[in-house]
Protein backbone atom coordinates (compact mmCIF):
# COMPACT_ATOMS: atom_id res chain seq x y z
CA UNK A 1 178.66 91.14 48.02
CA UNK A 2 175.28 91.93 48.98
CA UNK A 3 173.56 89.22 51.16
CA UNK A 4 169.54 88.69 50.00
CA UNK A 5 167.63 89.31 53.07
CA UNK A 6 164.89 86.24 54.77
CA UNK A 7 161.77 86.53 54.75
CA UNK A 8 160.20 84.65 57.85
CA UNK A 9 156.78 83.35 57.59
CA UNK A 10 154.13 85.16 59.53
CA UNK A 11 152.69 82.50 62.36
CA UNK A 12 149.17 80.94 61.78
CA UNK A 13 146.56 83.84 63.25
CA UNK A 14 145.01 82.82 66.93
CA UNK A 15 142.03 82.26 65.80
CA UNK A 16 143.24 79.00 63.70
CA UNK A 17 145.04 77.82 66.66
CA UNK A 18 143.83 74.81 67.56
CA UNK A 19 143.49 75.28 71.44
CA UNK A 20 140.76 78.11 70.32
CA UNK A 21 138.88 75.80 68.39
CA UNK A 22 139.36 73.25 70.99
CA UNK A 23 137.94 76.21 73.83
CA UNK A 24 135.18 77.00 71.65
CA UNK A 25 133.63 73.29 70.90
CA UNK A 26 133.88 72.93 74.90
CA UNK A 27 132.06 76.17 75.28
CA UNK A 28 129.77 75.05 73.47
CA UNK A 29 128.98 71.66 74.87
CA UNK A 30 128.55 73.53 77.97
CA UNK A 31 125.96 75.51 76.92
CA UNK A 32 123.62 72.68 75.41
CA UNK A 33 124.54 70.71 78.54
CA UNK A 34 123.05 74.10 80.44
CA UNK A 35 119.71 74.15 78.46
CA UNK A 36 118.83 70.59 78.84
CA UNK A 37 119.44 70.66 82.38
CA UNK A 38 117.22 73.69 82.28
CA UNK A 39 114.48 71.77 80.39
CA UNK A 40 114.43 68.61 82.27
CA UNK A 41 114.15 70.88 85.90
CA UNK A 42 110.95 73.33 84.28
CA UNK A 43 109.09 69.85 83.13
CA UNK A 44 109.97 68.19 86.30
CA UNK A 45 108.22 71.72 88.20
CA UNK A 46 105.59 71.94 85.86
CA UNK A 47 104.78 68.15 86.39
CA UNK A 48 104.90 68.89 89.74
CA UNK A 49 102.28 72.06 89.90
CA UNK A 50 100.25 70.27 87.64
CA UNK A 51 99.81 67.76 89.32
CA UNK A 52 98.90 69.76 92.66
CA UNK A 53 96.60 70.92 90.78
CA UNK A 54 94.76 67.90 89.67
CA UNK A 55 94.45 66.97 92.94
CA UNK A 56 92.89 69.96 94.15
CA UNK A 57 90.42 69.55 91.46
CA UNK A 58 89.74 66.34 92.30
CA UNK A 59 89.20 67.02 96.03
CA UNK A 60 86.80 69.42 95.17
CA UNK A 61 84.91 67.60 92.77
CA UNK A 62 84.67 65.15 95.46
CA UNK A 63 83.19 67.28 98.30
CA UNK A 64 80.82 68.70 95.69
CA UNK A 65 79.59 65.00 95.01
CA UNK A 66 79.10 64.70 98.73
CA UNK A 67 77.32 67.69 99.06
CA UNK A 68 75.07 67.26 95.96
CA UNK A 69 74.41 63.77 97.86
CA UNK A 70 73.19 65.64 100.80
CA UNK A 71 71.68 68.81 99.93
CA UNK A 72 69.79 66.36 97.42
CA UNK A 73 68.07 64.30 99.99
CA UNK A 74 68.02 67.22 102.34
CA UNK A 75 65.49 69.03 99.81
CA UNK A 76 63.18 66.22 100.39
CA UNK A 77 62.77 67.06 103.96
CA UNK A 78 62.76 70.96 103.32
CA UNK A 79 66.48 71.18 104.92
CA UNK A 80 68.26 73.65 103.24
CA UNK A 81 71.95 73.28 102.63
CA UNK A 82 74.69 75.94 101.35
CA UNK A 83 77.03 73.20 99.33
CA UNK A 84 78.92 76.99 99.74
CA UNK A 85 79.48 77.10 103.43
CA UNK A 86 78.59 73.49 103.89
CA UNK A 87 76.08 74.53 106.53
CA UNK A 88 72.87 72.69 106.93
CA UNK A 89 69.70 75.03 108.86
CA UNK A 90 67.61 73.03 110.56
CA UNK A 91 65.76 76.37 111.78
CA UNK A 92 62.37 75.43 109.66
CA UNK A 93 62.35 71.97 111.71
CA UNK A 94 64.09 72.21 115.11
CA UNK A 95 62.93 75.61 116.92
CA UNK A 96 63.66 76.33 120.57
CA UNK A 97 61.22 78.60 123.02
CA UNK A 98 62.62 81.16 124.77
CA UNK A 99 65.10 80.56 127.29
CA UNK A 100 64.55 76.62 126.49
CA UNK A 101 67.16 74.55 124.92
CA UNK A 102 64.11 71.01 125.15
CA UNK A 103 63.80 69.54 121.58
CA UNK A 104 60.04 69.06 120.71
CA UNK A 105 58.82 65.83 120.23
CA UNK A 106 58.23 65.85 116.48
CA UNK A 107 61.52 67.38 116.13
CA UNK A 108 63.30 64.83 117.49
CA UNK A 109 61.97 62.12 115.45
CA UNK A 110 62.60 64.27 112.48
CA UNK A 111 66.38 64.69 113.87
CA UNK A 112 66.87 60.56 113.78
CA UNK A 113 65.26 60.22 110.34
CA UNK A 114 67.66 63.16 109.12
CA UNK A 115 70.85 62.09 110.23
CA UNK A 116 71.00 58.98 108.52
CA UNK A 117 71.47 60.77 105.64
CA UNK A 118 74.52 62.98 106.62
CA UNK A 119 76.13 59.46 107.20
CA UNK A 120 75.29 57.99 104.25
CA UNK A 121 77.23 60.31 102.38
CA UNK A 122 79.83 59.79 105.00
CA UNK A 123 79.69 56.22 104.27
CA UNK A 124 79.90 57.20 100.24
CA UNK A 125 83.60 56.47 98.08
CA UNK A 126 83.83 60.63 98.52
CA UNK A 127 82.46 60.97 101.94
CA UNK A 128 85.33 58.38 103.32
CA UNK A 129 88.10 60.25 101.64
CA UNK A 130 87.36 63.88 102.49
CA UNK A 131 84.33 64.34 105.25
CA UNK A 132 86.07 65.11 108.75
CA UNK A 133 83.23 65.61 111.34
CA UNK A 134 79.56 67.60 111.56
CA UNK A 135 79.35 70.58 113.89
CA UNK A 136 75.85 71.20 115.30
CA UNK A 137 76.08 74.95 115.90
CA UNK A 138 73.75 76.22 118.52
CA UNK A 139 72.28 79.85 118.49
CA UNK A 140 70.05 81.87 120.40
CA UNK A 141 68.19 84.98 120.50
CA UNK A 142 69.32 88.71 121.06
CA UNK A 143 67.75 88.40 124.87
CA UNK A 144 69.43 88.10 127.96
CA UNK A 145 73.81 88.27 128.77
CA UNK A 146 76.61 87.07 126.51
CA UNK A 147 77.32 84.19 129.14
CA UNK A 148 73.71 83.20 129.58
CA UNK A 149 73.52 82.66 125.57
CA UNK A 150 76.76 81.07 125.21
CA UNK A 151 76.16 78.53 127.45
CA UNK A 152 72.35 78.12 126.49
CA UNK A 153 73.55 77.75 122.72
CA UNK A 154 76.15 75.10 123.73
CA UNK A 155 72.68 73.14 125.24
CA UNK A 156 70.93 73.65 122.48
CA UNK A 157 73.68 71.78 120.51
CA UNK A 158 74.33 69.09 122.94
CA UNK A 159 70.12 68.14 123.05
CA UNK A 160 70.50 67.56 119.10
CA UNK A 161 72.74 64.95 119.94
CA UNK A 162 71.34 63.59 122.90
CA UNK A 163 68.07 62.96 120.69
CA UNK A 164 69.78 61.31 118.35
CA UNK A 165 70.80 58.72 121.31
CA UNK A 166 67.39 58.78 122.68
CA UNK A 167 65.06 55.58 123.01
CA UNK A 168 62.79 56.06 119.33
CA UNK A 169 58.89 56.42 119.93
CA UNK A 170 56.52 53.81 118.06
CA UNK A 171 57.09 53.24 114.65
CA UNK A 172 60.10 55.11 113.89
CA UNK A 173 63.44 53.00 113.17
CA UNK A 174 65.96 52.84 115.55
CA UNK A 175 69.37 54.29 114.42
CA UNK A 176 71.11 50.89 114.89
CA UNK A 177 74.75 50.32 117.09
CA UNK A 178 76.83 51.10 114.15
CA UNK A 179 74.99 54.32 113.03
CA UNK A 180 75.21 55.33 117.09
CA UNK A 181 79.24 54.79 117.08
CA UNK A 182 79.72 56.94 114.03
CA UNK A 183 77.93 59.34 115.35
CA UNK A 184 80.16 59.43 118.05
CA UNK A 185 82.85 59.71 115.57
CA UNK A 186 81.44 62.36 113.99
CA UNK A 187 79.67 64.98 115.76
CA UNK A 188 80.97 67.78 117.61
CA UNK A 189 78.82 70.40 119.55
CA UNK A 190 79.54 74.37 119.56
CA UNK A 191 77.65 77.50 120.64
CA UNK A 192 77.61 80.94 118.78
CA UNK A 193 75.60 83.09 121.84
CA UNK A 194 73.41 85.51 119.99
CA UNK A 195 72.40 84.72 116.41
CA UNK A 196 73.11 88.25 115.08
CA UNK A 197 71.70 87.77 111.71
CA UNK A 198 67.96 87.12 112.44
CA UNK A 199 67.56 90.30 114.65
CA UNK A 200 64.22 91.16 113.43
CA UNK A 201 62.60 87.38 114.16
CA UNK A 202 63.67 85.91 117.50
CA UNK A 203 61.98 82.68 116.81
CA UNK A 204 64.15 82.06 113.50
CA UNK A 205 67.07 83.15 115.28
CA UNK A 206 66.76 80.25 118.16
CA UNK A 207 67.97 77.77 116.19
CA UNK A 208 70.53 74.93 115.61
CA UNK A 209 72.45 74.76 111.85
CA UNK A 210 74.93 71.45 111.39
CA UNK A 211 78.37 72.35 109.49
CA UNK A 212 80.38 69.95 107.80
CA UNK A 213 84.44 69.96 107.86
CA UNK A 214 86.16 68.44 105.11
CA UNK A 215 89.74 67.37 105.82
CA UNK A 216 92.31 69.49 103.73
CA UNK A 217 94.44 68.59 100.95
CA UNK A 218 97.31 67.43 102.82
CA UNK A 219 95.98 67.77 106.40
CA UNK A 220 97.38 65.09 108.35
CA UNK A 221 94.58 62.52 109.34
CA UNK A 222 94.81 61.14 112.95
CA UNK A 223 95.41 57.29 113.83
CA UNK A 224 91.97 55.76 114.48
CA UNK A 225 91.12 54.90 118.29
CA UNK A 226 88.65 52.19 119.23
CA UNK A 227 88.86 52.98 123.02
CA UNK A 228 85.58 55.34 123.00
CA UNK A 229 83.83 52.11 121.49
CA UNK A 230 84.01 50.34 124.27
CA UNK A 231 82.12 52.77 126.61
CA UNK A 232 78.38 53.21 126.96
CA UNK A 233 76.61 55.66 125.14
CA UNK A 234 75.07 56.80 128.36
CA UNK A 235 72.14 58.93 128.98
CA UNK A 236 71.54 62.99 128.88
C-alpha cells in the first residue's frame, strides 16, 4: 500500500524573524540618537561663534565711542585725529626747529590743556575697559644720520611729556596729582627717525603725533602696581 507523502511547512521568511525586527528598531534608535547629538554640538558651536562675535562688536563699538569722545573735543582745538589709525597729529600745534627737540612756550600750555582730554575718555565706562596706553611718536626731518634722528625723535617725544610735568605759567590750571599719576600710567615715548611722508615740507615733518593702543579682545591685562606712585615725578 502506497504511503501519502508529508508535506513540511516552509519556515517563517528572515525578514519576519523577530531578531531582524528587533536589529532594525535598534538601528534605528541609533540613528536619531546620532542626529540629536549632532544638533545639540552645531547649536552649542554656533552659540559659541556667535557669541565671539558679539563681543567683537561690542569692543569695537566701544573704542569707536572713545574715539568719537576724543576726536570730538580734539576738533575744538584743531587736533586732528584718524579714529582709523587712532593717531592724533599735533604737527599744526607743537612744531620743532631744526635740530631742536625745545617745546615752545605756547605749545606747551596748549599740550596741558590737551591732555586732559585724552584722559577723560580714559576715565569714560569705554575708555576703562579697552584704552591701554598713548604713544607720543616723535619724528624729524630728512636732514642729518639715521642715529642722529633716532635719538633726536626719541627727545622730541620725551619733552611732550616732560611739559606736561612742568610747573604751569599764570593762569593756566594745573594738571592736578591724580591727572600727573595717570599720566604716568599711560604714556609711553617712541622715535620714528626721519618722517618719510612729509619730504617736500621739513617743518611739517618735525613733528610729534600721539597713538592710542587699545587692549585686544582677550589680551591678558597685567596686575596693577602702585610702587611707581610712590616716587617723585622728578624734573627733566
Amino acid at each position: 500500500m502506497l504511503s501519502r507523502p508529508v508535506l513540511k511547512r516552509a519556515n517563517k521568511v528572515e525578514g519576519e524573524s523577530p531578531f531582524w525586527i528587533s536589529f532594525s528598531d535598534l538601528m534605528s534608535a541609533l540613528m536619531v540618537l546620532f542626529l540629536v547629538v549632532m544638533a545639540v554640538t552645531l547649536i552649542a558651536v554656533t552659540k559659541n561663534v556667535t557669541a565671539e562675535e558679539e563681543a567683537k562688536i561690542r569692543r569695537e563699538k566701544d573704542i569707536k565711542e572713545v574715539m568719537s569722545l576724543i576726536k570730538r573735543e580734539s576738533f575744538k582745538r584743531n587736533v586732528q585725529v584718524d579714529d582709523v589709525t587712532y593717531k592724533i597729529d599735533l604737527g599744526k600745534v607743537v612744531g620743532f626747529d631744526s635740530g631742536s627737540y625745545a617745546i615752545k612756550p605756547e605749545s606747551a600750555r596748549f599740550l596741558r590743556d590737551y591732555i586732559p582730554v585724552l584722559l577723560q575718555a580714559k576715565n569714560s565706562p569705554e575708555g576703562q575697559k579697552w584704552m591701554r596706553r598713548i604713544v607720543v611718536e616723535g619724528y624729524t626731518d630728512t636732514d642729518g644720520t639715521y642715529l642722529y634722528n633716532l635719538r633726536l625723535s626719541q627727545d622730541r617725544s620725551r619733552s611732550v611729556v616732560c611739559e606736561l610735568f612742568a610747573v604751569p605759567t599764570t593762569g593756566e590750571t594745573p594738571l592736578s596729582e591724580a591727572q600727573l599719576r595717570q599720566i604716568q600710567d599711560l604714556f609711553l615715548v617712541g622715535g620714528y627717525s626721519f618722517n618719510t611722508s612729509v619730504v617736500q615740507d621739513k617743518a611739517a615733518a618735525r613733528k610729534v603725533e600721539l597713538k592710542i593702543e587699545f587692549w585686544g579682545q582677550d589680551e591678558a591685562r597685567p596686575q596693577k602696581n602702585d610702587q611707581l606712585h610712590v616716587k617723585e615725578f622728578g624734573k627733566c
